[in-house]
Protein backbone atom coordinates (compact mmCIF):
# COMPACT_ATOMS: atom_id res chain seq x y z
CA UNK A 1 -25.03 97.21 -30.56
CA UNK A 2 -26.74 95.86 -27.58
CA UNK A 3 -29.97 95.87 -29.46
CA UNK A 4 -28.88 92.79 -31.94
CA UNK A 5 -30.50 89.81 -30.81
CA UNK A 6 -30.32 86.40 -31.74
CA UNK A 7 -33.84 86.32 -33.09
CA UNK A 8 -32.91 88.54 -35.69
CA UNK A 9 -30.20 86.10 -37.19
CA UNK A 10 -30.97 82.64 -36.41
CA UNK A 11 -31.95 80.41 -39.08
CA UNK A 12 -35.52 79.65 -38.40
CA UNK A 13 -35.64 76.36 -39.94
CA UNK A 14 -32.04 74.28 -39.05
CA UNK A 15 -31.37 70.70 -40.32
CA UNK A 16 -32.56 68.46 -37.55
CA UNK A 17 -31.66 65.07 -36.35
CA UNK A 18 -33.75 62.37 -34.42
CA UNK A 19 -31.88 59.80 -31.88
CA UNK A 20 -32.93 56.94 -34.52
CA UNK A 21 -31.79 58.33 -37.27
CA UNK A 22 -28.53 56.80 -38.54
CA UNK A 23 -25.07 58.31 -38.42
CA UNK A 24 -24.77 57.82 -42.58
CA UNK A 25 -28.31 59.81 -43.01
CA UNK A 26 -27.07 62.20 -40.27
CA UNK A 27 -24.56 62.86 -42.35
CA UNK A 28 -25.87 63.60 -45.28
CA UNK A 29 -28.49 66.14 -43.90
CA UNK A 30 -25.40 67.80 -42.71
CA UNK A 31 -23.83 67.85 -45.93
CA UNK A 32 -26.73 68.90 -47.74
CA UNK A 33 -27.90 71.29 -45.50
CA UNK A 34 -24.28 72.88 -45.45
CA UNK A 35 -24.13 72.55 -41.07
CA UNK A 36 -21.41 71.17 -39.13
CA UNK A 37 -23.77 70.02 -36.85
CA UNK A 38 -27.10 70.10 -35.51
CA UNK A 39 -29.65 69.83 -32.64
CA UNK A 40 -31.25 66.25 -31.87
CA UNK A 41 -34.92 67.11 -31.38
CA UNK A 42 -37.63 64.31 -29.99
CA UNK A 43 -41.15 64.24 -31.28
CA UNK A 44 -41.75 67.69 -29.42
CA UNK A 45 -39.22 69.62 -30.87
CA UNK A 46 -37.27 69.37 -27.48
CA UNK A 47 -33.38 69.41 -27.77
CA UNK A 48 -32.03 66.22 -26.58
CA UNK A 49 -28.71 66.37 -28.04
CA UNK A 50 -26.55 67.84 -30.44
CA UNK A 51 -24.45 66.22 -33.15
CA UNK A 52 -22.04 67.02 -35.37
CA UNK A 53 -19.43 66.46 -38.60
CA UNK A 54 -16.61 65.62 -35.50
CA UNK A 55 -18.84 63.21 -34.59
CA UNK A 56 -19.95 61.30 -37.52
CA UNK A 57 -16.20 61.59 -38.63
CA UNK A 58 -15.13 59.35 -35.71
CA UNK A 59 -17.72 57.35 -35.77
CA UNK A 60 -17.32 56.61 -39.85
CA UNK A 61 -13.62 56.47 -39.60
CA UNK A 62 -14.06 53.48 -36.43
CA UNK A 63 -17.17 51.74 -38.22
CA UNK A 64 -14.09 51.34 -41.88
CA UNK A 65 -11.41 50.27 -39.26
CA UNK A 66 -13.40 47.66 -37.38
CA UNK A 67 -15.62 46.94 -40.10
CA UNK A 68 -18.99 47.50 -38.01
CA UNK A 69 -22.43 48.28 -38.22
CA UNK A 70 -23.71 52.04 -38.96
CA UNK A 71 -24.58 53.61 -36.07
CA UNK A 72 -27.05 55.70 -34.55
CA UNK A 73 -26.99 59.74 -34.06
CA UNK A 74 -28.15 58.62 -30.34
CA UNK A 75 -24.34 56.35 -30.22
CA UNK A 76 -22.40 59.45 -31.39
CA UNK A 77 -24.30 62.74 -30.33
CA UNK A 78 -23.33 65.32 -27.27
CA UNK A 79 -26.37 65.15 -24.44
CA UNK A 80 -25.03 68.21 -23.10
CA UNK A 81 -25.67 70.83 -25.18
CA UNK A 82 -25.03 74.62 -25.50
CA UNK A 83 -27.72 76.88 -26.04
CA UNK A 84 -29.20 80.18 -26.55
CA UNK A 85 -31.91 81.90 -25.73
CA UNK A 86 -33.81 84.39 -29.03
CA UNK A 87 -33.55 87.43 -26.74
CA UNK A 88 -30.00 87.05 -26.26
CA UNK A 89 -27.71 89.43 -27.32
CA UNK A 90 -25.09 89.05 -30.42
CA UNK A 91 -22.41 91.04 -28.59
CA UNK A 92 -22.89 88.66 -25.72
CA UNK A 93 -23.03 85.39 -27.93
CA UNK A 94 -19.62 86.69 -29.93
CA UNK A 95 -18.32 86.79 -26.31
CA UNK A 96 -19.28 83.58 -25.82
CA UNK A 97 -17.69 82.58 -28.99
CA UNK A 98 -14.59 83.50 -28.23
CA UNK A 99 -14.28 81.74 -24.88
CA UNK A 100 -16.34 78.56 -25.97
CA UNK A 101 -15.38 77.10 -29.63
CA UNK A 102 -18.94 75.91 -30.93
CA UNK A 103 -19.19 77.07 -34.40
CA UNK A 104 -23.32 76.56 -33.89
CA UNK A 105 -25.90 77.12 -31.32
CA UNK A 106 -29.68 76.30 -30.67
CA UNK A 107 -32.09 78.52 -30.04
CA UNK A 108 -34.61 77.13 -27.62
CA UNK A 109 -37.39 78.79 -25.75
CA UNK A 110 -37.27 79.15 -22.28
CA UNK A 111 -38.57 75.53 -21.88
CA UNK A 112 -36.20 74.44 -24.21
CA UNK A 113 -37.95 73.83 -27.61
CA UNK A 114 -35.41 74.49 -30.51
CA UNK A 115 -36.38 77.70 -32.38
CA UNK A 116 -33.22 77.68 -34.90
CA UNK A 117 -30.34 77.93 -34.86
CA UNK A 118 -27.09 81.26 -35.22
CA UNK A 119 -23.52 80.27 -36.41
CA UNK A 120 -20.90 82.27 -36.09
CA UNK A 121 -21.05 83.28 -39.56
CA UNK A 122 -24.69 84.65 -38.44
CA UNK A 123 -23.19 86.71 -35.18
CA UNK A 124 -19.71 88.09 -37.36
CA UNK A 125 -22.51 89.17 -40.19
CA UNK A 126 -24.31 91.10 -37.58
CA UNK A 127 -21.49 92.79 -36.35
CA UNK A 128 -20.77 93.89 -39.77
CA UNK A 129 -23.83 95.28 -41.03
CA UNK A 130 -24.20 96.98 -37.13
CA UNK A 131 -20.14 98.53 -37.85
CA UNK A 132 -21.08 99.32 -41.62
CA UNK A 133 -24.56 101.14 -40.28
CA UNK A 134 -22.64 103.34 -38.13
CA UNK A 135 -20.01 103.82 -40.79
CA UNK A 136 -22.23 105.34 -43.07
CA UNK A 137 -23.34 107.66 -40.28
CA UNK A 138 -19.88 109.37 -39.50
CA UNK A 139 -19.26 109.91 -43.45
């Protein structure tokens, strides 16, 4: 099992966000593109943040109470953002998972460009198909 790597499951091409962008279209990318969130790329394809559906939620639900202005993805998003690496293991990542709630991770090169992104749906999948592989083995 330590041979699964994150390159081998990540979605190669992830709904993306821009800081511009506003909260309403962010949140329709997410809904279309069936994400809870996503990384906030600049005009490099360098992660500069990462937002999600918490985050549009709150900001929505304040914007109906106080009756304001749509907001940016750069007023709601996270600057600090978890990552991994495409050589990373699975085993590793579902570790990680367990310790650290994200539901979705980058994948960034080692200077940081996004690559995709793995969900947990992605790393319990692997696991699966690795268990079910060795399953069919012992039969």
């Amino acid at each position: 099992m330590d041979l699964l790597k994150v390159a081998d499951y990540m979605h190669r091409h992830p709904v993306t966000f821009t800081v511009d962008m506003p909260v309403e279209m962010a949140v329709d990318r997410l809904i279309k593109g069936r994400q809870t969130g996503g990384p906030v790329v600049d005009a490099i394809n360098k992660i500069v943040g990462f937002v999600s559906e918490q985050d549009c939620l709150a900001r929505m639900l304040m914007s109906t109470y106080h009756d304001q202005q749509a907001a940016r993805v750069a007023d709601v998003m996270n600057t600090e953002v978890l990552t991994v690496k495409p050589y990373d293991g699975v085993i590793d990542l579902a570790q990680t998972m367990l310790k650290i709630k994200p539901k979705l991770y980058p994948v960034v090169d080692d200077d940081g460009y996004l690559l995709g992104i793995i969900t947990r749906s992605d790393v319990l999948a692997a696991i699966d198909k690795e268990l079910h592989s060795h399953y069919r083995r012992v039969v």
